[in-house]
PDB file of N, CA and C in Angstrom:
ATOM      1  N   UNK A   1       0.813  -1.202   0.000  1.00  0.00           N
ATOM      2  CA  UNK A   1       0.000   0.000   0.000  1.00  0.00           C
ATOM      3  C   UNK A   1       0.855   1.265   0.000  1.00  0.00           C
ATOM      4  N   UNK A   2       1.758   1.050   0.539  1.00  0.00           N
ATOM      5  CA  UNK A   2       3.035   1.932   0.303  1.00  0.00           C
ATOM      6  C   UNK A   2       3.398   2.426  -1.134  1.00  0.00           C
ATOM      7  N   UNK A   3       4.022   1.680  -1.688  1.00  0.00           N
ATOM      8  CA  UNK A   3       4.525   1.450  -2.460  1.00  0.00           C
ATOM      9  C   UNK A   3       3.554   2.659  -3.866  1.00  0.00           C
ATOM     10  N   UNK A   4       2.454   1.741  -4.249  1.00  0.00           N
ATOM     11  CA  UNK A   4       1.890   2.687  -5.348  1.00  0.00           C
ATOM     12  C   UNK A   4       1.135   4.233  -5.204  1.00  0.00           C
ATOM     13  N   UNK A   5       1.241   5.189  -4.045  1.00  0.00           N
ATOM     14  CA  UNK A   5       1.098   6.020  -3.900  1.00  0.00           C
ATOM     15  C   UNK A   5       2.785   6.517  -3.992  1.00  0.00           C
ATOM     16  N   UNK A   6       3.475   6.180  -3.231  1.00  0.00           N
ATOM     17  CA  UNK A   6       5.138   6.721  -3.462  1.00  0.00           C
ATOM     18  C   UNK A   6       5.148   6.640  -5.005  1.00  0.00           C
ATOM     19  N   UNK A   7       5.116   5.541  -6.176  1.00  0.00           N
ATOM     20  CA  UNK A   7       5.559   5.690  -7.417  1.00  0.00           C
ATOM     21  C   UNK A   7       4.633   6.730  -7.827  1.00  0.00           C
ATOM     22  N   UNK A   8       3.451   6.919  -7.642  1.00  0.00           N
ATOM     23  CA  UNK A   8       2.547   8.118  -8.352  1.00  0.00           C
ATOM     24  C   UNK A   8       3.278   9.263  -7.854  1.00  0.00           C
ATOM     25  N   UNK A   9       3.319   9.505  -6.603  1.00  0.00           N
ATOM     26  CA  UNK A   9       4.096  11.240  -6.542  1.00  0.00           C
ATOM     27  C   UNK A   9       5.365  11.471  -7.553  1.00  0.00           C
ATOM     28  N   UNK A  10       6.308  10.008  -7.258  1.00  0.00           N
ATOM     29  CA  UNK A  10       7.480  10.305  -7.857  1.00  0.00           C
ATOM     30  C   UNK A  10       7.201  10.867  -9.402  1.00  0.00           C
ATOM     31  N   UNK A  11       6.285   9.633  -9.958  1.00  0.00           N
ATOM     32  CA  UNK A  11       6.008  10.195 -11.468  1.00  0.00           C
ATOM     33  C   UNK A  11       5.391  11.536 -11.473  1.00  0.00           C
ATOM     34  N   UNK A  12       4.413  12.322 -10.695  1.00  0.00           N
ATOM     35  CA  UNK A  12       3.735  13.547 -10.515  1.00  0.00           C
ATOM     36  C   UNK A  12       4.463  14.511 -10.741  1.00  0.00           C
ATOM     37  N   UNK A  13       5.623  14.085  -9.740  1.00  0.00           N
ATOM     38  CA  UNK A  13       6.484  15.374  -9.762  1.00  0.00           C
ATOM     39  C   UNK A  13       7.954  15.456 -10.457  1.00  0.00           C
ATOM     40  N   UNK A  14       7.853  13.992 -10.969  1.00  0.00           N
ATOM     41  CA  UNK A  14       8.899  14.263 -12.342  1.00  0.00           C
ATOM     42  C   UNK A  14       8.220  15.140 -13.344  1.00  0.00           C
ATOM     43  N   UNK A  15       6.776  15.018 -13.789  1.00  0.00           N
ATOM     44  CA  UNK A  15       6.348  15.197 -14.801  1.00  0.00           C
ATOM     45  C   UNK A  15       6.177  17.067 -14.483  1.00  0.00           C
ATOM     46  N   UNK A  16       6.071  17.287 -13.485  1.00  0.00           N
ATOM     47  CA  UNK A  16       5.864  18.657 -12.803  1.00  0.00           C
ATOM     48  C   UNK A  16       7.375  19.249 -12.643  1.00  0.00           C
ATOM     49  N   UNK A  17       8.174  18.330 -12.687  1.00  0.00           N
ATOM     50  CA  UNK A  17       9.730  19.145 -13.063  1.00  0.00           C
ATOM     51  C   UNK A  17      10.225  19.465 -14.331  1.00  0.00           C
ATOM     52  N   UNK A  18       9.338  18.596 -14.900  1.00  0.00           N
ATOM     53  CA  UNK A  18       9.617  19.192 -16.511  1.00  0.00           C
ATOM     54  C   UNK A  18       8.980  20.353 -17.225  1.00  0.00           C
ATOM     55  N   UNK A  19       7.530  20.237 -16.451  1.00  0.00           N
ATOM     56  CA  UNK A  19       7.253  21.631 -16.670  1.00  0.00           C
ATOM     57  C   UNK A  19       7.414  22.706 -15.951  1.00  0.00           C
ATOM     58  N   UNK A  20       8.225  22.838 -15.498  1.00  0.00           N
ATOM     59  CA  UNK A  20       8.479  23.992 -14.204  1.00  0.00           C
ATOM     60  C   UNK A  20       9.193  25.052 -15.050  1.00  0.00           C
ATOM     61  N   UNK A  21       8.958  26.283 -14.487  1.00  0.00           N
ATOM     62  CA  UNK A  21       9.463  27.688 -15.488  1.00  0.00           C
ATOM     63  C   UNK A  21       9.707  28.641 -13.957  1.00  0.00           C
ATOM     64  N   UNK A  22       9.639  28.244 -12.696  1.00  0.00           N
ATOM     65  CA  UNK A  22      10.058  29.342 -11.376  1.00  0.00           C
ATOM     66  C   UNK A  22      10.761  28.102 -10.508  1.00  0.00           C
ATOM     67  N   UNK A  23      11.378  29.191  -9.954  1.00  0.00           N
ATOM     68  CA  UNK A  23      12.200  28.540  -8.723  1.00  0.00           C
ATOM     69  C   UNK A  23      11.768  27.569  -7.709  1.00  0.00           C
ATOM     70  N   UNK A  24      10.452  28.458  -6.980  1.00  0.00           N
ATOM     71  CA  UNK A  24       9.184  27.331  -6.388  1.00  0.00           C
ATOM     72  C   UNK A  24       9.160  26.331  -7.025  1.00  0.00           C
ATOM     73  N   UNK A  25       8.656  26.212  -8.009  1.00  0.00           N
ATOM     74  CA  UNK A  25       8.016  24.702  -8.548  1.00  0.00           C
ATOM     75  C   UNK A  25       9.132  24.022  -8.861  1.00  0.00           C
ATOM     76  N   UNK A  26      10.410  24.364  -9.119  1.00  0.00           N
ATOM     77  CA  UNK A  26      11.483  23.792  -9.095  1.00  0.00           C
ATOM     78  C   UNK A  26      11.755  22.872  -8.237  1.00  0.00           C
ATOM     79  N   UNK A  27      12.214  23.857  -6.674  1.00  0.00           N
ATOM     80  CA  UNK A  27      12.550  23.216  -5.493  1.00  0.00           C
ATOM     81  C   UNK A  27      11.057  22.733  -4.686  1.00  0.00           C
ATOM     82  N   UNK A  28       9.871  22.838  -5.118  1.00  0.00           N
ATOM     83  CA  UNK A  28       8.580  21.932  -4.713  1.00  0.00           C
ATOM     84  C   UNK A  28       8.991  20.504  -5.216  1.00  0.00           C
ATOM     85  N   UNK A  29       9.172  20.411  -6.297  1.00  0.00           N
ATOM     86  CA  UNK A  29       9.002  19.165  -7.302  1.00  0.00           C
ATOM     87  C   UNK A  29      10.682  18.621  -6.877  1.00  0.00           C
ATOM     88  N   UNK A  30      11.606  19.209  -6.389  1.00  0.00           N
ATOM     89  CA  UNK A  30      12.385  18.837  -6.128  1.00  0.00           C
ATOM     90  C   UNK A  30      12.363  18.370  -4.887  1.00  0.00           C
ATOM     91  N   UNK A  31      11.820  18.493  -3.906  1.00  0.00           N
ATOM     92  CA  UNK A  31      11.581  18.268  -2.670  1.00  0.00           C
ATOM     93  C   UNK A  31      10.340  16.921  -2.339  1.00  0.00           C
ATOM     94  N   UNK A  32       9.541  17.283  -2.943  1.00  0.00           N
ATOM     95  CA  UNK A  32       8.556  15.769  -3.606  1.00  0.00           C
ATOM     96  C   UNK A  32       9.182  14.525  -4.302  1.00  0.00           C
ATOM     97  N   UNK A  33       9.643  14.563  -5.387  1.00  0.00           N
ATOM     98  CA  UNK A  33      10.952  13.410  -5.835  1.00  0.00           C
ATOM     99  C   UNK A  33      11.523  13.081  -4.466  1.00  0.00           C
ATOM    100  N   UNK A  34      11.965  13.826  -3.927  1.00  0.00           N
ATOM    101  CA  UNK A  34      12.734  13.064  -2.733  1.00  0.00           C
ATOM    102  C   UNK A  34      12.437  12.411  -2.035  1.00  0.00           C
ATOM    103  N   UNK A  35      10.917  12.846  -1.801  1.00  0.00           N
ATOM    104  CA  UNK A  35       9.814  12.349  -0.788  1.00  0.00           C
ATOM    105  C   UNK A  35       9.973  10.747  -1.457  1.00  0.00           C
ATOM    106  N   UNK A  36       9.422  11.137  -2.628  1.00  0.00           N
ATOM    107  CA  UNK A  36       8.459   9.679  -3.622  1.00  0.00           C
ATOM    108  C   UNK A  36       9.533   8.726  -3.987  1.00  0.00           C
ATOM    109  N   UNK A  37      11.040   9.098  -4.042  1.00  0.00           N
ATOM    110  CA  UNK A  37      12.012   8.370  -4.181  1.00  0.00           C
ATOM    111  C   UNK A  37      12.600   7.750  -2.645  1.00  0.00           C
ATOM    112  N   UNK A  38      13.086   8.590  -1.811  1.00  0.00           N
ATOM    113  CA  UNK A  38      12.951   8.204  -0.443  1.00  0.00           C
ATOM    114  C   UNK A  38      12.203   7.165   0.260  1.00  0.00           C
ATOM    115  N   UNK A  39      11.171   6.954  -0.619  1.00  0.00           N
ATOM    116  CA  UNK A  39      10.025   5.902   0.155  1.00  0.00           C
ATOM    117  C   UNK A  39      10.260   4.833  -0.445  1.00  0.00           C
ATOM    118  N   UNK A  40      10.367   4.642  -1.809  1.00  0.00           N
ATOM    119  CA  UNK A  40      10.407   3.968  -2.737  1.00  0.00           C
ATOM    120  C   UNK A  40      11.400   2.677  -2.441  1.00  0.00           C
ATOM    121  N   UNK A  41      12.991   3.571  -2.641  1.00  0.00           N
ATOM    122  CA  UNK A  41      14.538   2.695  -2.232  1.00  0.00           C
ATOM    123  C   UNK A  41      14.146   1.912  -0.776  1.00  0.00           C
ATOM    124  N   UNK A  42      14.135   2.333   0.066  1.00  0.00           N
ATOM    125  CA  UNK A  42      13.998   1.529   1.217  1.00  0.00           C
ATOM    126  C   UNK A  42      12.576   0.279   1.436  1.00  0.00           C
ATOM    127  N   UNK A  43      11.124   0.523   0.987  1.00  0.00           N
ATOM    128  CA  UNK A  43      10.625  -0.096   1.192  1.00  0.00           C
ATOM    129  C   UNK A  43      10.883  -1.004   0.322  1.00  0.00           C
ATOM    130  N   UNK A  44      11.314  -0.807  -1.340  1.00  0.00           N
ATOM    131  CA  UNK A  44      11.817  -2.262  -1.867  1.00  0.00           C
ATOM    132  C   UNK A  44      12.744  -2.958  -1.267  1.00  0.00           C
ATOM    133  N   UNK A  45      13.875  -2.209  -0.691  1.00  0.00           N
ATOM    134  CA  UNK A  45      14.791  -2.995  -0.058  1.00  0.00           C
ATOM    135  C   UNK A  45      14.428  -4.041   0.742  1.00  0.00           C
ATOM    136  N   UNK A  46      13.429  -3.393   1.980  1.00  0.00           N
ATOM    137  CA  UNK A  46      12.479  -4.397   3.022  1.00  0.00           C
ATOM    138  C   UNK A  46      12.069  -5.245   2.072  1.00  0.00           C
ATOM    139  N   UNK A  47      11.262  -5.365   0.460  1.00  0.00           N
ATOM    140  CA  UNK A  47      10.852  -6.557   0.683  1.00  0.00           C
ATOM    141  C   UNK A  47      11.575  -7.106  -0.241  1.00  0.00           C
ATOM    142  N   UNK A  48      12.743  -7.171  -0.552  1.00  0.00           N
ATOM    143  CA  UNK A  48      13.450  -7.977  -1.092  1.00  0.00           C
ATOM    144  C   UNK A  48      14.290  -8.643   0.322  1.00  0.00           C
ATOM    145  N   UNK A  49      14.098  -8.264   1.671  1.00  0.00           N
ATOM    146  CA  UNK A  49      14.866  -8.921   2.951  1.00  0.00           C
ATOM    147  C   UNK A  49      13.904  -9.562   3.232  1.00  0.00           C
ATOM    148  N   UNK A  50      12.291  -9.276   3.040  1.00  0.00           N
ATOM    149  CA  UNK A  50      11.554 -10.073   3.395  1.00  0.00           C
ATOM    150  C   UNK A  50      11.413 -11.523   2.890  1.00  0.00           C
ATOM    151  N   UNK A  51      11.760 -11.372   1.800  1.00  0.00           N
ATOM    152  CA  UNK A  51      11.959 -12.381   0.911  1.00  0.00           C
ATOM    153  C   UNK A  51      12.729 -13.674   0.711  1.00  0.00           C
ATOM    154  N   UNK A  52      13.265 -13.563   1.590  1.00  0.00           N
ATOM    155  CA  UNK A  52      14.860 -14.927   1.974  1.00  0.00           C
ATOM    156  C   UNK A  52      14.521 -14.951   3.067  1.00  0.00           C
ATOM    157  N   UNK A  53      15.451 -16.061   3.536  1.00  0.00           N
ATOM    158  CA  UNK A  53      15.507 -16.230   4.898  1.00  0.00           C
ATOM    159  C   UNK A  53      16.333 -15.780   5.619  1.00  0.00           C
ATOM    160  N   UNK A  54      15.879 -15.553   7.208  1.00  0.00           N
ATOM    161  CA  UNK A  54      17.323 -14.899   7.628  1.00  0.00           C
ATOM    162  C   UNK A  54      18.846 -15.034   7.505  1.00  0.00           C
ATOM    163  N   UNK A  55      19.346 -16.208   7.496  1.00  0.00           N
ATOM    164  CA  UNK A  55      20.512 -16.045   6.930  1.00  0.00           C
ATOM    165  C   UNK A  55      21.017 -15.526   5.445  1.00  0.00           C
ATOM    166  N   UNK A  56      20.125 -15.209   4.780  1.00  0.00           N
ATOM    167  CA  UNK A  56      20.431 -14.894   3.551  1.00  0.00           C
ATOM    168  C   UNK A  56      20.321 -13.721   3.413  1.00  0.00           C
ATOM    169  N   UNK A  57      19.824 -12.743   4.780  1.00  0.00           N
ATOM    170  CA  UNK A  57      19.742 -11.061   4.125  1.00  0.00           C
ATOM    171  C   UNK A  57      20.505  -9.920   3.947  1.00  0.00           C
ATOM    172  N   UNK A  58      21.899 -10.580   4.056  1.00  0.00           N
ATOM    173  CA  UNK A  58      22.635  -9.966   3.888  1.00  0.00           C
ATOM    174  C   UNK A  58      23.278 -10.278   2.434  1.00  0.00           C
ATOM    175  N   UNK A  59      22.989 -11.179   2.283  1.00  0.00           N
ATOM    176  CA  UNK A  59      23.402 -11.830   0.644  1.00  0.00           C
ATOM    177  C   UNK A  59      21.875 -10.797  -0.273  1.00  0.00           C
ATOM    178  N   UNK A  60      21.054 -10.885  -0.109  1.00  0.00           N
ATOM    179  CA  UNK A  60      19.868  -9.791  -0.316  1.00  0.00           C
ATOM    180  C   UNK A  60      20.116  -8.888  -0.363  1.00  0.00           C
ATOM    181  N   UNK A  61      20.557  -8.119   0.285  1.00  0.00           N
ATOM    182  CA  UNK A  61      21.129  -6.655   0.927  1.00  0.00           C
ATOM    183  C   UNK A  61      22.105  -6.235  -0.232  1.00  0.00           C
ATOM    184  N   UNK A  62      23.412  -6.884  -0.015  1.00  0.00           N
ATOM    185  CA  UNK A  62      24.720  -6.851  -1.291  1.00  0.00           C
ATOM    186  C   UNK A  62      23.720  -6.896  -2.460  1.00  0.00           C
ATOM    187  N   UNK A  63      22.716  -7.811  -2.449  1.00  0.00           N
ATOM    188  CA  UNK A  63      22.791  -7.864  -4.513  1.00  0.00           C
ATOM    189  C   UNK A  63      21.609  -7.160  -4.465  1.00  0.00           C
ATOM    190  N   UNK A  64      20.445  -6.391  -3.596  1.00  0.00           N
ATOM    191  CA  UNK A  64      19.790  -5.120  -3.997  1.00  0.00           C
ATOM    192  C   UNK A  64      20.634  -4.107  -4.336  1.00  0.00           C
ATOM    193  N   UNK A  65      22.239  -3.866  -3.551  1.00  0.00           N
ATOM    194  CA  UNK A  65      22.773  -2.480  -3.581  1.00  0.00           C
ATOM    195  C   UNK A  65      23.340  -2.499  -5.233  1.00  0.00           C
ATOM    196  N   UNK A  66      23.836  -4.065  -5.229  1.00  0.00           N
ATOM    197  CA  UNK A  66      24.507  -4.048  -6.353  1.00  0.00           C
ATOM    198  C   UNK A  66      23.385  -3.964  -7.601  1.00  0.00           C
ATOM    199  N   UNK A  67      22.287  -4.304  -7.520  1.00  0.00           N
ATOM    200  CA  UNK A  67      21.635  -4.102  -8.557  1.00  0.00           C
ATOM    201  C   UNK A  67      21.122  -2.726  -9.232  1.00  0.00           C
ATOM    202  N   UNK A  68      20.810  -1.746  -7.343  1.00  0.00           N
ATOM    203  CA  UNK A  68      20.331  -0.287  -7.530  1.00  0.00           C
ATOM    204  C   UNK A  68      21.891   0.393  -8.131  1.00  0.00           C
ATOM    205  N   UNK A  69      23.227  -0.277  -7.158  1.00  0.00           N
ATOM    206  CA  UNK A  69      24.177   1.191  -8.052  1.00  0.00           C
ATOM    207  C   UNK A  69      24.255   0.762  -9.779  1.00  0.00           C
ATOM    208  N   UNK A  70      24.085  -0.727 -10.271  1.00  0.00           N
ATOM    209  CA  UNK A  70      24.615  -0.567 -11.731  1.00  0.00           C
ATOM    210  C   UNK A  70      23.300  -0.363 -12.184  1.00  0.00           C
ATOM    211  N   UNK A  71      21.994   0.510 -11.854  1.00  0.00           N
ATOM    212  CA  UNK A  71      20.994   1.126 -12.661  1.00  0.00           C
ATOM    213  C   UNK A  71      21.138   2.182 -12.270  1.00  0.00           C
ATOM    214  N   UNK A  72      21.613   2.589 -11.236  1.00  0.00           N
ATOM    215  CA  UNK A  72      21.752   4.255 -11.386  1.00  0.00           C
ATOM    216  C   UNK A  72      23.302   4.759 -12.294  1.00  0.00           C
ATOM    217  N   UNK A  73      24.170   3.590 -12.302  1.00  0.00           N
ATOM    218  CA  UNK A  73      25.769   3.600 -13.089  1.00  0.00           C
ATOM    219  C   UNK A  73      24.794   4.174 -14.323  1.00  0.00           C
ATOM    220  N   UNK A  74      24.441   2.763 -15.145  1.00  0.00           N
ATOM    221  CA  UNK A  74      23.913   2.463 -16.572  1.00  0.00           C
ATOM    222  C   UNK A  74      23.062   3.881 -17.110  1.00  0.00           C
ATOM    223  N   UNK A  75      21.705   4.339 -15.930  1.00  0.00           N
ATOM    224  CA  UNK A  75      20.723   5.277 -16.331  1.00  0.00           C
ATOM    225  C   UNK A  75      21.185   6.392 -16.772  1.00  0.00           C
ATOM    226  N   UNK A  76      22.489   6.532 -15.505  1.00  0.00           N
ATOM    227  CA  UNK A  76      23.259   8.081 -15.958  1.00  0.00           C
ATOM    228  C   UNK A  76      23.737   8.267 -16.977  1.00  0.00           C
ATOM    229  N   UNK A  77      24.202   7.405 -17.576  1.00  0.00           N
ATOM    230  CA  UNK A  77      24.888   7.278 -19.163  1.00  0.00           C
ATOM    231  C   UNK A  77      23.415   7.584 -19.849  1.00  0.00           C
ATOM    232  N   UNK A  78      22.665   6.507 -19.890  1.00  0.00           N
ATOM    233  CA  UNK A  78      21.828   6.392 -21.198  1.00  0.00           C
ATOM    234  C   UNK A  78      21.017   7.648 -21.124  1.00  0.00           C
ATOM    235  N   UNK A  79      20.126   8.190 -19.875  1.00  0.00           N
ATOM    236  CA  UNK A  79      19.383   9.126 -19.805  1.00  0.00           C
ATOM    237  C   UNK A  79      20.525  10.931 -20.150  1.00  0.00           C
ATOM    238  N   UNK A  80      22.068  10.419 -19.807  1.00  0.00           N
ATOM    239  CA  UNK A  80      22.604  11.873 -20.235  1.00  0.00           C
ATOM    240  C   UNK A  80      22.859  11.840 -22.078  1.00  0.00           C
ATOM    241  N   UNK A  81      22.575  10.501 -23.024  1.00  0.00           N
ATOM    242  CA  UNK A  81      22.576  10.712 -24.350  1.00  0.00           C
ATOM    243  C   UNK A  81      21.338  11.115 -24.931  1.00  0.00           C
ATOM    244  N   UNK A  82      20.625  10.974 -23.426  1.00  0.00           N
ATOM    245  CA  UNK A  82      19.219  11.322 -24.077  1.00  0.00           C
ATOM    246  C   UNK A  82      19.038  12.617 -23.894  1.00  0.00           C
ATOM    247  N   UNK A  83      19.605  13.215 -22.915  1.00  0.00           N
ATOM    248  CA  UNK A  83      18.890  14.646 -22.493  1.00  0.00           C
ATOM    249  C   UNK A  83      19.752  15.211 -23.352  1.00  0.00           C
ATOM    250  N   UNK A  84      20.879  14.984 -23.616  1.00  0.00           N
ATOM    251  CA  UNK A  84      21.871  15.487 -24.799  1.00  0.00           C
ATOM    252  C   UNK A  84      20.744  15.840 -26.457  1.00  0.00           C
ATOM    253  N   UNK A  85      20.029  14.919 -26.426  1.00  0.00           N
ATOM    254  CA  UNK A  85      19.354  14.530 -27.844  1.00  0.00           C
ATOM    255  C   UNK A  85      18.274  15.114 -27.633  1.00  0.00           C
ATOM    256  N   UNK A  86      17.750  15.427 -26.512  1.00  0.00           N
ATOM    257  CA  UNK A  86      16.456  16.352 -26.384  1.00  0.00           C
ATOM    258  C   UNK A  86      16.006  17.148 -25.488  1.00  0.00           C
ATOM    259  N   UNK A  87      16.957  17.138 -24.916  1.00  0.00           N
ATOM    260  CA  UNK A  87      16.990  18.253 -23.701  1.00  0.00           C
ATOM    261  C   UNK A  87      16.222  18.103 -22.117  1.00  0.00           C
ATOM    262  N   UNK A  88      16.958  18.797 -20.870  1.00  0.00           N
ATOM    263  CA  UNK A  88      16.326  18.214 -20.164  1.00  0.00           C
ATOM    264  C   UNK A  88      14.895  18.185 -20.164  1.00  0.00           C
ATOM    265  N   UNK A  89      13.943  18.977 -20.254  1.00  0.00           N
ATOM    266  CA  UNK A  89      12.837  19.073 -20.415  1.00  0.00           C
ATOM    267  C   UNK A  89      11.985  17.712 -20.452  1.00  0.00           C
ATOM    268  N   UNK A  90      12.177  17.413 -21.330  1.00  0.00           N
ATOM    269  CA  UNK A  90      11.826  16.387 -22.330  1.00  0.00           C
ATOM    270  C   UNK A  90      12.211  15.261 -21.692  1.00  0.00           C
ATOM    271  N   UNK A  91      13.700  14.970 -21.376  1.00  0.00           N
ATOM    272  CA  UNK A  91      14.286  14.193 -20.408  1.00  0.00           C
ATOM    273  C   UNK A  91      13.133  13.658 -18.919  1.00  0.00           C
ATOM    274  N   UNK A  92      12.273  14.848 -18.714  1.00  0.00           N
ATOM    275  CA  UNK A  92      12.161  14.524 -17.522  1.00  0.00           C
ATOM    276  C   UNK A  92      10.672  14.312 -17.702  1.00  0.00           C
ATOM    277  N   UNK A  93      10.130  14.636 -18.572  1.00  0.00           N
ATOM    278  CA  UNK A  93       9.247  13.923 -19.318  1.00  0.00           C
ATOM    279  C   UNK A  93       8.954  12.638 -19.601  1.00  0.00           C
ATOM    280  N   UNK A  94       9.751  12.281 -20.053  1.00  0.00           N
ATOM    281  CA  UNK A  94      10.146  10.528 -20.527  1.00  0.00           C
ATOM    282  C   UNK A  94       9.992   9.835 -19.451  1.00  0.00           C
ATOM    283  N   UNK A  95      11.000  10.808 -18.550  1.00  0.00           N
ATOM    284  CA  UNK A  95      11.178   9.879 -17.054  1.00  0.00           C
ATOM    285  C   UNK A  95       9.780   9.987 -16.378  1.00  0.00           C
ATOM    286  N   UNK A  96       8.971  10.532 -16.270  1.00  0.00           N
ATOM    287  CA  UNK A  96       7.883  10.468 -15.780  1.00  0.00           C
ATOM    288  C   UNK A  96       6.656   9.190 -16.065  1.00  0.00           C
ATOM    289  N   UNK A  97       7.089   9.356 -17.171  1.00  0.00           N
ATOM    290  CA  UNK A  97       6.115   8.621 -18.459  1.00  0.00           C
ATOM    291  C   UNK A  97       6.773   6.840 -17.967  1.00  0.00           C
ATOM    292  N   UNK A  98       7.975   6.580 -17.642  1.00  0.00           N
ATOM    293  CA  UNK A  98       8.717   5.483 -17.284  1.00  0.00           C
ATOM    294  C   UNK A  98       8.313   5.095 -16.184  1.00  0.00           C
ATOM    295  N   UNK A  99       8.466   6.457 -15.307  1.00  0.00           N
ATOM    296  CA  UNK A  99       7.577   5.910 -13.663  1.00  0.00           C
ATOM    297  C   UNK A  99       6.587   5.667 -13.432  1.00  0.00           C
ATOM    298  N   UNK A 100       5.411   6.173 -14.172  1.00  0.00           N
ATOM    299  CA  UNK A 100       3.981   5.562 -13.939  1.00  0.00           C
ATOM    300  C   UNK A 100       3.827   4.141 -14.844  1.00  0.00           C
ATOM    301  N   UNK A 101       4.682   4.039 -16.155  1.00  0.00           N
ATOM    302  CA  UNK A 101       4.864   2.724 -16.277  1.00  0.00           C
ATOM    303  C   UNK A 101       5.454   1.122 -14.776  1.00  0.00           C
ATOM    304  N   UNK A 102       6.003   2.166 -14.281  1.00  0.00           N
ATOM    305  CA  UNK A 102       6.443   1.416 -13.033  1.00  0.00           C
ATOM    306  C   UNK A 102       5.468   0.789 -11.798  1.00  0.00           C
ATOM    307  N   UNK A 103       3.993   1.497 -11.902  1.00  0.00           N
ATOM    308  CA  UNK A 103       2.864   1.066 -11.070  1.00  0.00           C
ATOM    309  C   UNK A 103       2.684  -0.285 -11.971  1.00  0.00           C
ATOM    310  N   UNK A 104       2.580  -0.389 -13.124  1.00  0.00           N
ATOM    311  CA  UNK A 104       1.988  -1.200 -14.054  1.00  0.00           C
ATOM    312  C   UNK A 104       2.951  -2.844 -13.598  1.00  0.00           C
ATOM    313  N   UNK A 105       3.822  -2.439 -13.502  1.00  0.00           N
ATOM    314  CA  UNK A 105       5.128  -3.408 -13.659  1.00  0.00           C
ATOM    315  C   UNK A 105       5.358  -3.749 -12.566  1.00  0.00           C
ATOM    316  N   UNK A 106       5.196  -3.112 -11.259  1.00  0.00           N
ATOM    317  CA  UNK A 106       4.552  -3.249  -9.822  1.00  0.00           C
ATOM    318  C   UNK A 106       3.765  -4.811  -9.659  1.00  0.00           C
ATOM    319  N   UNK A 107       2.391  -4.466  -9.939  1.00  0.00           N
ATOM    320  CA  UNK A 107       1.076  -4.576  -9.767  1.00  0.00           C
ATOM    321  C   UNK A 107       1.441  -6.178 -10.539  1.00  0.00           C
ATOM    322  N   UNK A 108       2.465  -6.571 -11.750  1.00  0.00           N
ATOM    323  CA  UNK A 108       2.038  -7.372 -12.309  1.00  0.00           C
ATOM    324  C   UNK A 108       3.288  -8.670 -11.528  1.00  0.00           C
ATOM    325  N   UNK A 109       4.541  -8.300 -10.405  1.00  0.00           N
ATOM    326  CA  UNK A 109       4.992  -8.719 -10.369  1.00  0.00           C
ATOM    327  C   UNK A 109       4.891  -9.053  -8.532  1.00  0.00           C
ATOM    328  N   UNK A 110       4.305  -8.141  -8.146  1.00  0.00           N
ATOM    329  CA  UNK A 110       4.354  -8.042  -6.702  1.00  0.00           C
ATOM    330  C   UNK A 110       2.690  -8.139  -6.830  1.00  0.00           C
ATOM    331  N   UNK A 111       2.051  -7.224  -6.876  1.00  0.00           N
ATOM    332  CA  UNK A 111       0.535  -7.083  -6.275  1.00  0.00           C
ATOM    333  C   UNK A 111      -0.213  -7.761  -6.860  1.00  0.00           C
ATOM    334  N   UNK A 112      -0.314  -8.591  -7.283  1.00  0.00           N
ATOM    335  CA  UNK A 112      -1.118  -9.548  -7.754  1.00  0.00           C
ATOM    336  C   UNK A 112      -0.589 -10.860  -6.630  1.00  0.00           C
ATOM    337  N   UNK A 113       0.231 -10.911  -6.215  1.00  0.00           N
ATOM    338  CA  UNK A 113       0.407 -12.004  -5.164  1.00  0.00           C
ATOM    339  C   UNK A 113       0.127 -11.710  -3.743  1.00  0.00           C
ATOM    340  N   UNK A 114      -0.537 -10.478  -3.488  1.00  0.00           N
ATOM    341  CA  UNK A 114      -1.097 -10.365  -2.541  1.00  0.00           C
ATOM    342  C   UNK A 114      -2.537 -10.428  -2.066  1.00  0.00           C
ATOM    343  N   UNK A 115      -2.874 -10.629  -3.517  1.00  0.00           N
ATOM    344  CA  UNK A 115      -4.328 -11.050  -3.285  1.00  0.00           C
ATOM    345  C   UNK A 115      -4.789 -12.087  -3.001  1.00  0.00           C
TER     346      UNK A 115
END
């Protein structure tokens, strides 16, 4: 229940950073991402520990970190040839459009097994 209200802000206020033209809505939407990302990293973490058994959550732990730094390594590359190719704007656009794809991709891998 967590979870798909945090990915909606995050996407909200990506999509609200791309259109931003003042300082406010800048550091609003910048301050929200943090929120919606903040919630996000840690409660997946929990349930990927939830997920093994105790001796294994530290083996969990290592290969969540290792999985989150080589997508934030990889994203920074691919998303800076992109914003290169269309600017941030647009950039953060996309990314928005990616994160509410992310409820979808949620729902089909996690929330459906909670029913």
């Amino acid at each position: 229940m967590i979870l798909y209200p945090a990915i909606f802000i995050y996407g909200l206020d990506m999509l609200l950073l791309s259109q931003t033209t003042h300082s406010f809505t800048f550091l609003l939407a910048g301050g929200l991402i943090g929120l919606g990302y903040g919630t996000i990293v840690p409660s997946i973490q929990t349930m990927a520990i939830n997920h093994v058994e105790p001796h294994r959550r530290g083996v969990a732990t290592g290969t969540f970190f290792t999985f989150l730094d080589t997508g934030i390594g990889a994203g920074s590359f691919i998303l800076g040839i992109v914003a290169q190719l269309s600017g941030l704007r647009q950039l953060y656009f996309y990314s928005s459009i990616m994160i509410f794809l992310c409820i979808g991709v949620y729902y089909m891998i996690h929330g459906r097994k909670q029913k």
